[in-house]
N, C-alpha and C. Protein backbone atom coordinates (compact mmCIF):
# COMPACT_ATOMS: atom_id res chain seq x y z
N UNK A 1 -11.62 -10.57 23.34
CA UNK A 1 -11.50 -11.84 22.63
C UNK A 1 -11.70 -12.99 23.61
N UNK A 2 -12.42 -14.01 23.29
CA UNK A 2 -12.40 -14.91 23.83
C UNK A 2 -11.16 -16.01 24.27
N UNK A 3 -11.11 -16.48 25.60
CA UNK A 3 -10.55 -17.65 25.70
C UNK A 3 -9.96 -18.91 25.21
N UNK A 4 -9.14 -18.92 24.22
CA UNK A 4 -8.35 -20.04 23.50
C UNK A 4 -8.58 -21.22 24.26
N UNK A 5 -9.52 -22.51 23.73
CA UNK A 5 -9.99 -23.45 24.64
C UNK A 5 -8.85 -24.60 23.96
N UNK A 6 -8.71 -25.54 25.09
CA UNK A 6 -7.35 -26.80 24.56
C UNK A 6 -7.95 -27.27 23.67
N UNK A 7 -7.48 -28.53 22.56
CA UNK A 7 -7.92 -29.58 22.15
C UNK A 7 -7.46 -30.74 23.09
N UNK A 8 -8.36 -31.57 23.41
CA UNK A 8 -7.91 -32.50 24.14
C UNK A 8 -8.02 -34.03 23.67
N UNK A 9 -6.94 -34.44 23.70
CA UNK A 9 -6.48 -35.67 22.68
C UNK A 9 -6.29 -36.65 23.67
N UNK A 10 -7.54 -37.64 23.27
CA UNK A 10 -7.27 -38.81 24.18
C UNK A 10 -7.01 -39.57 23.33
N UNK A 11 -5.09 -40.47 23.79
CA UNK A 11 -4.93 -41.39 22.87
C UNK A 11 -4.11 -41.99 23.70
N UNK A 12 -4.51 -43.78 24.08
CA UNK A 12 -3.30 -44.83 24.32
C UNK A 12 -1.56 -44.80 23.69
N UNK A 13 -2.09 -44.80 22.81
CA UNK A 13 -0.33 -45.22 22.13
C UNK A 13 -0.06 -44.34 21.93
N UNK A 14 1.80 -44.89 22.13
CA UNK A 14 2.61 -43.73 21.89
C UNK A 14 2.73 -43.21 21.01
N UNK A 15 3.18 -44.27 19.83
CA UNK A 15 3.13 -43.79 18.26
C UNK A 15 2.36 -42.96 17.48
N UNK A 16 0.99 -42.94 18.16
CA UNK A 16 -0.38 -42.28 17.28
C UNK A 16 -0.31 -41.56 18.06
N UNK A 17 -0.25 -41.37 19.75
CA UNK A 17 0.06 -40.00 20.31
C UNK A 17 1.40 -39.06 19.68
N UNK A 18 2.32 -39.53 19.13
CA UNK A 18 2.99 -38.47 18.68
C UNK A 18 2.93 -37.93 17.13
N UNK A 19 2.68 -38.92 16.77
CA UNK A 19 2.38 -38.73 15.21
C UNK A 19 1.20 -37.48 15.14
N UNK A 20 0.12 -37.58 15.89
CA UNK A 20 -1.07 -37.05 16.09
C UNK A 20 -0.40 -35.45 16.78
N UNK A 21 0.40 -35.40 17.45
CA UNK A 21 0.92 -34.17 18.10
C UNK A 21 1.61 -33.47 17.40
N UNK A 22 2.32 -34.52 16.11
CA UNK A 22 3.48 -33.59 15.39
C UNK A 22 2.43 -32.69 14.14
N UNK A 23 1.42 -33.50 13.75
CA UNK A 23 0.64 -33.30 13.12
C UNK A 23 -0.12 -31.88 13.13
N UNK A 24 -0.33 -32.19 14.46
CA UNK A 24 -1.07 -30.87 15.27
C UNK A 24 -0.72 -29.40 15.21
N UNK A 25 0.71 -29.82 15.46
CA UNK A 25 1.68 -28.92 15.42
C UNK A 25 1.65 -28.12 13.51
N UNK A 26 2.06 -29.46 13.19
CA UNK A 26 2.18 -28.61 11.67
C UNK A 26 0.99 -28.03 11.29
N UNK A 27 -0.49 -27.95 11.52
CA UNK A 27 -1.32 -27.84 11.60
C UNK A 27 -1.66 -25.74 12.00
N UNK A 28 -0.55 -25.48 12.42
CA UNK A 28 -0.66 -24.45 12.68
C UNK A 28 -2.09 -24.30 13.62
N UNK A 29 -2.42 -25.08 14.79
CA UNK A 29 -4.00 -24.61 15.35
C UNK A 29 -2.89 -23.71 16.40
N UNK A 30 -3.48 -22.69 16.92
CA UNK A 30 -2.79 -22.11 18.37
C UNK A 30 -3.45 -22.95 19.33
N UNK A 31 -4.07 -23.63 19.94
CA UNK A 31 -5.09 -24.09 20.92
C UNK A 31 -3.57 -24.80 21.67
N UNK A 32 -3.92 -24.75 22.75
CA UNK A 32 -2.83 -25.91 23.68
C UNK A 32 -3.38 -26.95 23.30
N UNK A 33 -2.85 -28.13 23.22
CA UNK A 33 -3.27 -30.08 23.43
C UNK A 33 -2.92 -30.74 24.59
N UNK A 34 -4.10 -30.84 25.40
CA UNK A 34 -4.01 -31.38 26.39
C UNK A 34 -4.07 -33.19 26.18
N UNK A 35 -2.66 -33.87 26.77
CA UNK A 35 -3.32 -35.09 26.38
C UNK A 35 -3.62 -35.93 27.94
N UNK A 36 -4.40 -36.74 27.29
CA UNK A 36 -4.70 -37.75 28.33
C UNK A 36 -4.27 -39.80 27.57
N UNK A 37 -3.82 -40.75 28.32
CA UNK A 37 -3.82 -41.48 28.16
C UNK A 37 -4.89 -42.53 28.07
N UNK A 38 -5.96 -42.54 28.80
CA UNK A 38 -7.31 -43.52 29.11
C UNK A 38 -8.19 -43.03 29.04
N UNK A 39 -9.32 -43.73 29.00
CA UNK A 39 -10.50 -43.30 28.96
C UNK A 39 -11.08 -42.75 30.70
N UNK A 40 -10.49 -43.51 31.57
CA UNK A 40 -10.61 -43.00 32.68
C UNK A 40 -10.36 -41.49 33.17
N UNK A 41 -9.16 -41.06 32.24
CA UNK A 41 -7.97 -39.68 32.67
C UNK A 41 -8.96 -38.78 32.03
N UNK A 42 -9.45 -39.26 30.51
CA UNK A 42 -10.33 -38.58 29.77
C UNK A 42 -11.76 -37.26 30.76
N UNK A 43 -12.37 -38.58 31.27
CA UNK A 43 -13.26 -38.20 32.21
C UNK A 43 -12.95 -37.40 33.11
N UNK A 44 -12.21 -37.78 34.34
CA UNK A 44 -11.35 -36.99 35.03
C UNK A 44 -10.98 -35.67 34.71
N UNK A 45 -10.36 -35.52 33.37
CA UNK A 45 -10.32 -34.44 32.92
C UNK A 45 -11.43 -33.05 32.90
N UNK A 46 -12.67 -33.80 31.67
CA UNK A 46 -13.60 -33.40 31.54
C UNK A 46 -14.67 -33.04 32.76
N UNK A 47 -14.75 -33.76 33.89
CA UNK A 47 -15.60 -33.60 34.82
C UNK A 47 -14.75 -32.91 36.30
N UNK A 48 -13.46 -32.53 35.91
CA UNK A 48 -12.79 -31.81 36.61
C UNK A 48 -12.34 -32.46 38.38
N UNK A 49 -11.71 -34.04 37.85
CA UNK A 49 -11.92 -34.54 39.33
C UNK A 49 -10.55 -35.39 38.84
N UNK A 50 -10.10 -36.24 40.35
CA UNK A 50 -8.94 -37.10 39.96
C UNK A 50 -7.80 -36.15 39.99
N UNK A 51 -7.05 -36.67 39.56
CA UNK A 51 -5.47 -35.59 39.04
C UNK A 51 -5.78 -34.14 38.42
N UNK A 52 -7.22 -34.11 38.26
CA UNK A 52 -7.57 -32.72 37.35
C UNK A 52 -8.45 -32.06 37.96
N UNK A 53 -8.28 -32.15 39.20
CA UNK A 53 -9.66 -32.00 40.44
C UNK A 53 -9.14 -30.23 40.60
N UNK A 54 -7.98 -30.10 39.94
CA UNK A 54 -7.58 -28.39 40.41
C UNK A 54 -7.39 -27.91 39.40
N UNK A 55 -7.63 -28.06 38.32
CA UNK A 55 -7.36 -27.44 37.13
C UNK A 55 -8.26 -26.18 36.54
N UNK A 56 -7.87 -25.71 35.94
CA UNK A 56 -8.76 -24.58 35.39
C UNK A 56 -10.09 -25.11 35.17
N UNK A 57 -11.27 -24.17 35.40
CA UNK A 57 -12.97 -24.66 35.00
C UNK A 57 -12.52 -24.63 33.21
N UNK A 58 -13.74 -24.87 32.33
CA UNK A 58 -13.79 -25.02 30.82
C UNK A 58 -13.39 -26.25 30.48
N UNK A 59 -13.98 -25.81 29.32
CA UNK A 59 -14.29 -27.27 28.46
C UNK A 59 -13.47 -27.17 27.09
N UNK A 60 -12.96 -28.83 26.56
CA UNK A 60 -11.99 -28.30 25.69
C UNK A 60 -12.53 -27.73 24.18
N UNK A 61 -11.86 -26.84 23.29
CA UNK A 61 -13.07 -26.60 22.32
C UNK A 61 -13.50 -27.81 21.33
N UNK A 62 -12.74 -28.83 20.93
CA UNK A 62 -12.92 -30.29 20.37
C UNK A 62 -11.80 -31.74 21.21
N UNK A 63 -12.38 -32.06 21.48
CA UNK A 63 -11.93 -33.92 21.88
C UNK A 63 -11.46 -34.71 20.95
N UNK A 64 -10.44 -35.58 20.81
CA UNK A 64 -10.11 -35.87 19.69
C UNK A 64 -9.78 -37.83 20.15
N UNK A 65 -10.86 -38.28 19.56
CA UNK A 65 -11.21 -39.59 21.13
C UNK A 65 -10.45 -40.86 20.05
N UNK A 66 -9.80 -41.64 20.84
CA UNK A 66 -9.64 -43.14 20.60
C UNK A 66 -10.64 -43.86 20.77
N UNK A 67 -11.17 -44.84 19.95
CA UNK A 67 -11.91 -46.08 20.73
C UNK A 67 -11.52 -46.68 21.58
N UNK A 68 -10.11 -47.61 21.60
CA UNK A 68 -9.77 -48.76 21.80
C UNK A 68 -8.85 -48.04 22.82
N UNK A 69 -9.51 -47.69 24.20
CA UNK A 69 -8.89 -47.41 25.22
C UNK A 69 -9.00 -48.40 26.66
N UNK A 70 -7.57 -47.91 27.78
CA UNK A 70 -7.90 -49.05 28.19
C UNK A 70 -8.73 -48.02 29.50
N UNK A 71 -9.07 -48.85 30.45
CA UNK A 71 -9.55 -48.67 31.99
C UNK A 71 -11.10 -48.17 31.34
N UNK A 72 -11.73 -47.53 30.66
CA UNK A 72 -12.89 -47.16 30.05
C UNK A 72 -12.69 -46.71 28.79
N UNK A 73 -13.57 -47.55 27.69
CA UNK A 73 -12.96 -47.49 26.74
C UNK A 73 -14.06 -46.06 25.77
N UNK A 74 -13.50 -45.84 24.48
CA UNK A 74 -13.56 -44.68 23.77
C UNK A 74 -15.44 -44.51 23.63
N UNK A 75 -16.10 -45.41 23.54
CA UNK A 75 -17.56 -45.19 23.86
C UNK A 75 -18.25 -45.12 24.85
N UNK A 76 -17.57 -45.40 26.20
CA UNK A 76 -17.93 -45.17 27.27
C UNK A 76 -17.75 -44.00 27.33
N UNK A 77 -16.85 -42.84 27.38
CA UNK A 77 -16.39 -42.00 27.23
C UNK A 77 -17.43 -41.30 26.74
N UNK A 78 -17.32 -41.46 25.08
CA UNK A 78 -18.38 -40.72 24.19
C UNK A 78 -19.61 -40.85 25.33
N UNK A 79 -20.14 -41.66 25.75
CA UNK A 79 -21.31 -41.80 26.18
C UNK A 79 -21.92 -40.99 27.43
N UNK A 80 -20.74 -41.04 28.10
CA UNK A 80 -20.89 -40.17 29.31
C UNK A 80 -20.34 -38.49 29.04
N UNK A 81 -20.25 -38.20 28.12
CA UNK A 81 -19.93 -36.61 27.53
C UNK A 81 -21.12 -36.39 27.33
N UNK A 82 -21.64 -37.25 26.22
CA UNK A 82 -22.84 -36.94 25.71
C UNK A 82 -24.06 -36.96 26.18
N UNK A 83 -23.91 -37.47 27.46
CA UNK A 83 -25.01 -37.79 28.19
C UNK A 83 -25.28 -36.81 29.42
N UNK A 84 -24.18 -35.93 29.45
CA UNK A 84 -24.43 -34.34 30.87
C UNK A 84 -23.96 -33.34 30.01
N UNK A 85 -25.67 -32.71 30.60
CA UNK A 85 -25.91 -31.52 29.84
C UNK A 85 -24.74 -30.28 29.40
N UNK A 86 -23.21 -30.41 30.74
CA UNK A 86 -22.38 -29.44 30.80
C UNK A 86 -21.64 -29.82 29.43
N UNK A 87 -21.62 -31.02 29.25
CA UNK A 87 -20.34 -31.63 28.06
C UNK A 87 -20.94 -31.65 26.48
N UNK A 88 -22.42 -31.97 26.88
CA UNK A 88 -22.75 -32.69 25.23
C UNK A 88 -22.22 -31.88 24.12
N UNK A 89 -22.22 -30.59 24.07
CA UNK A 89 -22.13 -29.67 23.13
C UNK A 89 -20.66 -29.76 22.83
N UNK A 90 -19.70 -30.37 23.28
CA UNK A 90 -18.45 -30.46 23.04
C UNK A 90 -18.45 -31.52 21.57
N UNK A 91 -17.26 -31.04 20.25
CA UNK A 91 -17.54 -31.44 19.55
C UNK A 91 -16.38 -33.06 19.93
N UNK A 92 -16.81 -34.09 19.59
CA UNK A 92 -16.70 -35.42 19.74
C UNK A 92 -15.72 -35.83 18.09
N UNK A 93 -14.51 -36.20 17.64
CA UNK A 93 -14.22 -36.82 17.05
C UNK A 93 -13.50 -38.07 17.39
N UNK A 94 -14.25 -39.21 16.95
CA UNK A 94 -13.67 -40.45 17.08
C UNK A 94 -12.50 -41.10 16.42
N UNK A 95 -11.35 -40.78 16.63
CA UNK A 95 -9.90 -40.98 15.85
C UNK A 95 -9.22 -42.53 16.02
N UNK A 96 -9.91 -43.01 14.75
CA UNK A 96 -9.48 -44.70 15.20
C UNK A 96 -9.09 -45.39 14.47
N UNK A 97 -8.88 -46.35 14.41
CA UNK A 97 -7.76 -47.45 13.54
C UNK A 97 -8.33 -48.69 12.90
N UNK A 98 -9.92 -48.79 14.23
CA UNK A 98 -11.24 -49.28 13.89
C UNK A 98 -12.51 -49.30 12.60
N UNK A 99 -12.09 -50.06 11.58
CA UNK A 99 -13.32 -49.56 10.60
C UNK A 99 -14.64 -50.76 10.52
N UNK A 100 -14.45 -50.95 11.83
CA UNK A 100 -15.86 -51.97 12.04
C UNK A 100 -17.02 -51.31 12.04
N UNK A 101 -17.98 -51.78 11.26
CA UNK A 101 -19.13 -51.24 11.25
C UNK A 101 -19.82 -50.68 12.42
N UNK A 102 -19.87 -51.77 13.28
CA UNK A 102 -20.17 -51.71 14.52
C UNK A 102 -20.14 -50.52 15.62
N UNK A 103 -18.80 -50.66 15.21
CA UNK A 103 -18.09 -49.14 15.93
C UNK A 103 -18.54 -47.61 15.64
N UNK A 104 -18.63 -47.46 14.32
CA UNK A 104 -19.04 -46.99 13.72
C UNK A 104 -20.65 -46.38 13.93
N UNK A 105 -21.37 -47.33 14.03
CA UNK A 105 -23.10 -47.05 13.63
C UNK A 105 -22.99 -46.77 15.08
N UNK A 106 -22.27 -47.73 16.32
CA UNK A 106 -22.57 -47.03 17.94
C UNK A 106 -21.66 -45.54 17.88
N UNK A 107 -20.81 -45.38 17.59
CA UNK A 107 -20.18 -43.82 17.74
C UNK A 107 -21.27 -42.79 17.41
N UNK A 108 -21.75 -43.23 15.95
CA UNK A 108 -22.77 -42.24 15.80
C UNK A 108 -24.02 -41.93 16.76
N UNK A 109 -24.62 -43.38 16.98
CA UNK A 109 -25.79 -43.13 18.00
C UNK A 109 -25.39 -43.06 19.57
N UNK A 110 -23.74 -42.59 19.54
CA UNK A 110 -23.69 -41.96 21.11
C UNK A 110 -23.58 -40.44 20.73
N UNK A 111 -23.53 -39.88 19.51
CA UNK A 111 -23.73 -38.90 19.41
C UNK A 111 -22.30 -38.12 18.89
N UNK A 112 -21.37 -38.86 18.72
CA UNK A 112 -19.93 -38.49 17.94
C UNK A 112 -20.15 -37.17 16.56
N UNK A 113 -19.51 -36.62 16.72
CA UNK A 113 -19.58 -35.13 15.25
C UNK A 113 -19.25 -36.12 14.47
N UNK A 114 -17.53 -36.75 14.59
CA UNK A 114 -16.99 -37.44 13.36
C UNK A 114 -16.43 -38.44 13.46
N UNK A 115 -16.21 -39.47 12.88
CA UNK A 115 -15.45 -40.39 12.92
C UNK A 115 -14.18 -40.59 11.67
N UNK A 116 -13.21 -40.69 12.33
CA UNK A 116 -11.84 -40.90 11.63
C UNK A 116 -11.14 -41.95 11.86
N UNK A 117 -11.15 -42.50 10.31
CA UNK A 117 -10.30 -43.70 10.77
C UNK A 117 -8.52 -43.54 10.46
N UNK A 118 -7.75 -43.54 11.41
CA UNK A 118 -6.67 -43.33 11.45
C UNK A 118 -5.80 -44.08 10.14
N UNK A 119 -5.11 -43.47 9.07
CA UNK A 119 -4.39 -43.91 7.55
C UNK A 119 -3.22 -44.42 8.19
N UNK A 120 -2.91 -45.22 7.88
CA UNK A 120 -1.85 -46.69 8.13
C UNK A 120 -0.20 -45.22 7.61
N UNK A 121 -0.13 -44.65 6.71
CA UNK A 121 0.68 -44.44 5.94
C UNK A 121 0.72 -42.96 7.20
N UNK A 122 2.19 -42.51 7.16
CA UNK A 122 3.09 -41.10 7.79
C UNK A 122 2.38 -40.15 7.05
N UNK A 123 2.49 -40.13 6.03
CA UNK A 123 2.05 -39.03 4.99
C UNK A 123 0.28 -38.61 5.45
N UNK A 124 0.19 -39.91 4.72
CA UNK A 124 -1.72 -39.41 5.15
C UNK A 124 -1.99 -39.45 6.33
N UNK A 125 -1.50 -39.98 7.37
CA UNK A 125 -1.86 -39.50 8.66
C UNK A 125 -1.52 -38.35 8.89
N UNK A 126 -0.51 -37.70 8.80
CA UNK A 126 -0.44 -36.47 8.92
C UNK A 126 -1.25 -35.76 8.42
N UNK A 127 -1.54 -35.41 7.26
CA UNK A 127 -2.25 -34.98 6.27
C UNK A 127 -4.20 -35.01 7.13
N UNK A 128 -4.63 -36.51 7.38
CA UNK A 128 -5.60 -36.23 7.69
C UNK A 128 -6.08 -35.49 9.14
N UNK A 129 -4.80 -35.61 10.17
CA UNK A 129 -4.79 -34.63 11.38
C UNK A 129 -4.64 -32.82 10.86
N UNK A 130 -4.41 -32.49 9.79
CA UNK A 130 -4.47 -31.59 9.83
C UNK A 130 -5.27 -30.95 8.95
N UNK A 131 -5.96 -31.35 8.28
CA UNK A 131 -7.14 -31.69 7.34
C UNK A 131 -8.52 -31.16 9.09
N UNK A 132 -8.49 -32.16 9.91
CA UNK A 132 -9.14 -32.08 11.25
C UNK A 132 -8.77 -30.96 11.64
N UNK A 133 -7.85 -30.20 11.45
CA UNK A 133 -7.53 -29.31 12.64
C UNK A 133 -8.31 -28.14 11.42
N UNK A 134 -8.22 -27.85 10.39
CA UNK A 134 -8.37 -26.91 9.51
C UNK A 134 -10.12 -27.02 9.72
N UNK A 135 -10.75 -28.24 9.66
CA UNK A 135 -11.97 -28.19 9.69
C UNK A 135 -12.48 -27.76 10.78
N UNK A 136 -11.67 -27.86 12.11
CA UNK A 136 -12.59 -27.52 12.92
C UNK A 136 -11.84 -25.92 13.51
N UNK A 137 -10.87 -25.65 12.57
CA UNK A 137 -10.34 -24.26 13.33
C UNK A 137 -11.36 -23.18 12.12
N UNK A 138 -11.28 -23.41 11.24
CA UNK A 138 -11.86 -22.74 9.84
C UNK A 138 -13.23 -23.02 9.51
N UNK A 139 -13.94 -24.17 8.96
CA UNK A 139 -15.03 -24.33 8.68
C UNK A 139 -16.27 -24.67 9.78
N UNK A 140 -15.79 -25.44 10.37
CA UNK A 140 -16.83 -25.92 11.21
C UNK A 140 -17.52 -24.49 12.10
N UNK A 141 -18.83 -24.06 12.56
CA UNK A 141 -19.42 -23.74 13.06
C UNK A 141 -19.78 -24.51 14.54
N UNK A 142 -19.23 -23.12 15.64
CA UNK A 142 -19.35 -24.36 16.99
C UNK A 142 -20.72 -23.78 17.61
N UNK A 143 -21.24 -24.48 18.12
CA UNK A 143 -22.41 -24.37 18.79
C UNK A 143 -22.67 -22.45 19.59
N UNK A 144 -23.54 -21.93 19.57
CA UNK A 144 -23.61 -20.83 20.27
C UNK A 144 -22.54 -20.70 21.75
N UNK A 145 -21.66 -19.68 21.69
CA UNK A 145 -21.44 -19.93 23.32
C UNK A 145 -19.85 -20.35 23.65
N UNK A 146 -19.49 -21.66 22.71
CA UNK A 146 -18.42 -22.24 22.09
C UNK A 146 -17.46 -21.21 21.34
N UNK A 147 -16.09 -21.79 21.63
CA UNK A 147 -14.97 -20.93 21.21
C UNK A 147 -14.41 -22.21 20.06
N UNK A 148 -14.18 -21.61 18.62
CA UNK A 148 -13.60 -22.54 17.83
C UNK A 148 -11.81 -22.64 17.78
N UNK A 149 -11.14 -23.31 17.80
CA UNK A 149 -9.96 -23.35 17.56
C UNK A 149 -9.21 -22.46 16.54
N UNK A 150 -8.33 -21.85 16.77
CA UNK A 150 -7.48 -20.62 16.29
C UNK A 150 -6.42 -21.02 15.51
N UNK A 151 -6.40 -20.49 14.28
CA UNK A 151 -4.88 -20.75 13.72
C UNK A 151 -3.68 -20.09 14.32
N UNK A 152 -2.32 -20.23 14.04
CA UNK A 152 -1.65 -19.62 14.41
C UNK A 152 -1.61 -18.33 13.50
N UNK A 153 -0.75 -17.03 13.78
CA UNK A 153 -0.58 -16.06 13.32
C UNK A 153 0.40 -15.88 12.48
């Protein structure tokens, strides 16, 4: 059997970082959640350098990205995943609070799977994190090669 790959959740705030974790949780995915705070840590992470310069090799099996990050923000990010050959194939969801068009039409043309705009309300936020986790542990199809996220048992 393959390697159980993290989800890795880049999110500033605390509130949507935990809400988003409890979520996760109820969600039944088995995957660990690795989080990161910035868009900087993000990278670091992903390109295996910084505080993460010793960490296990692999890639996480989905990213679960903020826009509105600080030190490099959530499309810089997207941009530089998507832009080396080791990362692109990683699936990209944009988890945001943002429903500017703007944001939006650039997420897509950096190459984002999905964009989510984060529900104001406990209920449906929850609901739509785990809605995400079902789609990409159950339906979604990951690229050749790629390990999809696991329910629990």
């Amino acid at each position: 059997m393959a390697e159980l790959k993290p989800i890795l959740l880049v999110e500033d705030n605390p509130k949507d970082l935990e809400l988003t974790l409890a979520a996760l949780e109820r969600s039944q995915l088995a995957n660990d959640v690795v989080t990161v705070r910035d868009g900087e840590e993000a990278l670091d992470y992903l390109f295996i350098r910084g505080r993460f310069k010793d960490r296990p090799r692999g890639l996480p099996a989905v990213i679960l990205l903020d826009l509105k990050l600080p030190k490099v923000d959530g499309l810089e990010v997207l941009r530089a995943i998507k832009s080396e050959a080791a990362t692109q194939t990683v699936p990209v969801v944009m988890l945001t609070s943002s429903r500017e068009e703007q944001d939006l039409v650039r997420s897509y043309k950096l190459g984002v799977n999905a964009y989510v705009v984060k529900p104001v309300g406990f209920k449906d936020f929850v609901d739509a994190i785990q809605d995400l986790g079902v789609f990409w542990a159950v339906l979604n199809e990951p690229p050749p090669g790629a390990v999809r996220p696991q329910m629990k048992r």
